[in-house]
Protein backbone atom coordinates (compact mmCIF):
# COMPACT_ATOMS: atom_id res chain seq x y z
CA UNK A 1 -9.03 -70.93 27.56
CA UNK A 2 -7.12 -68.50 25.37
CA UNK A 3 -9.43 -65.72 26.02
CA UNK A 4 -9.35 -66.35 30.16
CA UNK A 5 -5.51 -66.10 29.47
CA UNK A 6 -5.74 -62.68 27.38
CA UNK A 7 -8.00 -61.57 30.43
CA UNK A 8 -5.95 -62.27 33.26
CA UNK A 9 -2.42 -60.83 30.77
CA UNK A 10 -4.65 -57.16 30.58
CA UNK A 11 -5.67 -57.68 34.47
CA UNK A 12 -2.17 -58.07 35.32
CA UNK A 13 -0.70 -55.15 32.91
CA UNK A 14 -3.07 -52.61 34.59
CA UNK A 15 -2.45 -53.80 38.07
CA UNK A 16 1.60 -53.65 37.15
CA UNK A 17 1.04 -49.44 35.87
CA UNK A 18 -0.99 -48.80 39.11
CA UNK A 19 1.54 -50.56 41.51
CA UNK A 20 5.21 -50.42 39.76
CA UNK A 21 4.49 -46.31 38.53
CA UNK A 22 4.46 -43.15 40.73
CA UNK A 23 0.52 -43.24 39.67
CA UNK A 24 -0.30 -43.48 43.50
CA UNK A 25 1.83 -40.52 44.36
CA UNK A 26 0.86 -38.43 41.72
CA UNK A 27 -2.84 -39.03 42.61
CA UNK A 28 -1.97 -38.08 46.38
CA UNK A 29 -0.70 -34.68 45.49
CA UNK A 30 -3.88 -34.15 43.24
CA UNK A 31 -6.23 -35.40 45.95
CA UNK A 32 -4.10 -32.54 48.20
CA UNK A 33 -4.58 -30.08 45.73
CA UNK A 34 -8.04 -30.51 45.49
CA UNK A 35 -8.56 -30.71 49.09
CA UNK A 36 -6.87 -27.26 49.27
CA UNK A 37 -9.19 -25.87 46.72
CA UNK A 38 -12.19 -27.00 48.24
CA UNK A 39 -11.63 -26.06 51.22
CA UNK A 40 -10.67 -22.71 49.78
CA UNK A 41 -14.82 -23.00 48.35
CA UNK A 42 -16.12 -24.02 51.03
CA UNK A 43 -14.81 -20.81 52.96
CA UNK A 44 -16.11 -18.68 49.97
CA UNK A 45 -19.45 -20.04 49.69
CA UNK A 46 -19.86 -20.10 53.91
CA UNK A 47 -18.94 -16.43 53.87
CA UNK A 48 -20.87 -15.05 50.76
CA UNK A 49 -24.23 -17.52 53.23
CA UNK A 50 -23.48 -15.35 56.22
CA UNK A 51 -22.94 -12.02 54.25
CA UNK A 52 -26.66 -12.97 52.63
CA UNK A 53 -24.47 -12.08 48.90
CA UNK A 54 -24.93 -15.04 46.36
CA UNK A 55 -27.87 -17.23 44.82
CA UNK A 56 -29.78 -17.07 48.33
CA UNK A 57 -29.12 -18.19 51.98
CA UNK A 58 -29.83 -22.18 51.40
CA UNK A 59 -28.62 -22.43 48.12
CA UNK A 60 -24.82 -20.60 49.00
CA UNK A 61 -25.61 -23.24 52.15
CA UNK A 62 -26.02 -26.18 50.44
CA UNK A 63 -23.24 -25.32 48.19
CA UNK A 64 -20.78 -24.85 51.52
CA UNK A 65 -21.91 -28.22 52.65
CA UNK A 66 -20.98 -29.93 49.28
CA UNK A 67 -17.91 -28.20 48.88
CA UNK A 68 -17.29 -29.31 52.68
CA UNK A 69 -17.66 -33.18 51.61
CA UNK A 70 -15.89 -32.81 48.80
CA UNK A 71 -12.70 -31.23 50.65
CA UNK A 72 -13.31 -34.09 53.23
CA UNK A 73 -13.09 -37.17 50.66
CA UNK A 74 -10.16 -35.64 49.14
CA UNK A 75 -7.89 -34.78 52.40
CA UNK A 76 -8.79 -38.47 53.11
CA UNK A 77 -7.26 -39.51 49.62
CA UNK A 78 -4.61 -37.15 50.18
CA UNK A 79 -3.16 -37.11 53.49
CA UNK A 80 -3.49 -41.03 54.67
CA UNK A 81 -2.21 -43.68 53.45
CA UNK A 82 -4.70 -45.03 51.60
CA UNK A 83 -2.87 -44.98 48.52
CA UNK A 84 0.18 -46.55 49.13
CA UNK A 85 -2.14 -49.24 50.49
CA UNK A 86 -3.40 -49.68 46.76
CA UNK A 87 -0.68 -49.45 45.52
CA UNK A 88 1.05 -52.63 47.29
CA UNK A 89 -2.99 -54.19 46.65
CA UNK A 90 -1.80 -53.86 42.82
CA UNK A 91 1.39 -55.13 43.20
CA UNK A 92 0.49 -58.11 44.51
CA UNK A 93 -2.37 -58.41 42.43
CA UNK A 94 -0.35 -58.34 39.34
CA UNK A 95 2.12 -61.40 40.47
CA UNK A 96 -1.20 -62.78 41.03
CA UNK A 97 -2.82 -62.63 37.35
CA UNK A 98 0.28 -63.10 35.81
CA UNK A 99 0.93 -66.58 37.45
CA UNK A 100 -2.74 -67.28 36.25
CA UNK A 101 -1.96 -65.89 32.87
CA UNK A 102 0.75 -68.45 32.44
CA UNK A 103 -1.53 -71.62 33.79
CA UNK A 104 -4.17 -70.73 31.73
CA UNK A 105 -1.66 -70.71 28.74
CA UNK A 106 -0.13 -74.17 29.81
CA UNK A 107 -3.62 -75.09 30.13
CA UNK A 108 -4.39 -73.91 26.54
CA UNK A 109 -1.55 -75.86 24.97
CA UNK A 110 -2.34 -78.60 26.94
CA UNK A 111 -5.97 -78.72 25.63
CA UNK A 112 -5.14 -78.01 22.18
CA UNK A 113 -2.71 -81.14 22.46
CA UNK A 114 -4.63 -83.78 23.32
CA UNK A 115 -7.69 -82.54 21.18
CA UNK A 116 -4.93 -83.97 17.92
């Protein structure tokens, strides 16, 4: 019982530094950042496939396409709302494990109670 309350304590600690920090909008200005830069890559690599410069047409094309994706994911992250989405999840997941925290530790003393 102890140990199920020492879970759902941690659970609730990491959910409270994901929703009640700027975490979330520090990681949308990264994801911008590195939608910016891969874009910026994909551009490069697309440009050094058409000019026939670089490791060879499919590999510089294949390297385009990944740097494409990449750029996509992370303008995804960046510029919707995704995160503040997670980041009220968390919240509410915290008041969450930290009401089970404190019935598994009523729970606990209750056990350890009648067991005398």
């Amino acid at each position: 019982m102890l140990g199920w309350a020492l879970c759902f304590l941690a659970i609730a600690i990491i959910a409270a530094l994901f929703g009640f920090t700027g975490v979330a909008i520090i990681s949308i200005e990264i994801a911008k950042i590195i939608f910016i830069a891969f874009i910026l890559l994909f551009i490069i690599t697309f440009l050094l496939f058409l000019t026939g410069a670089g490791l060879g047409s499919l590999a510089m094309l294949e390297w385009a396409f990944a740097f494409l994706i990449l750029a996509i994911i992370s303008g995804v992250l960046g510029f919707t709302g995704i995160a503040v989405i997670a980041t009220e999840i968390a919240r509410v997941l915290f008041f969450i494990f930290i009401t089970l925290f404190i019935v598994s530790l009523i729970m606990n003393v209750i056990h350890r109670l009648n067991r005398k």
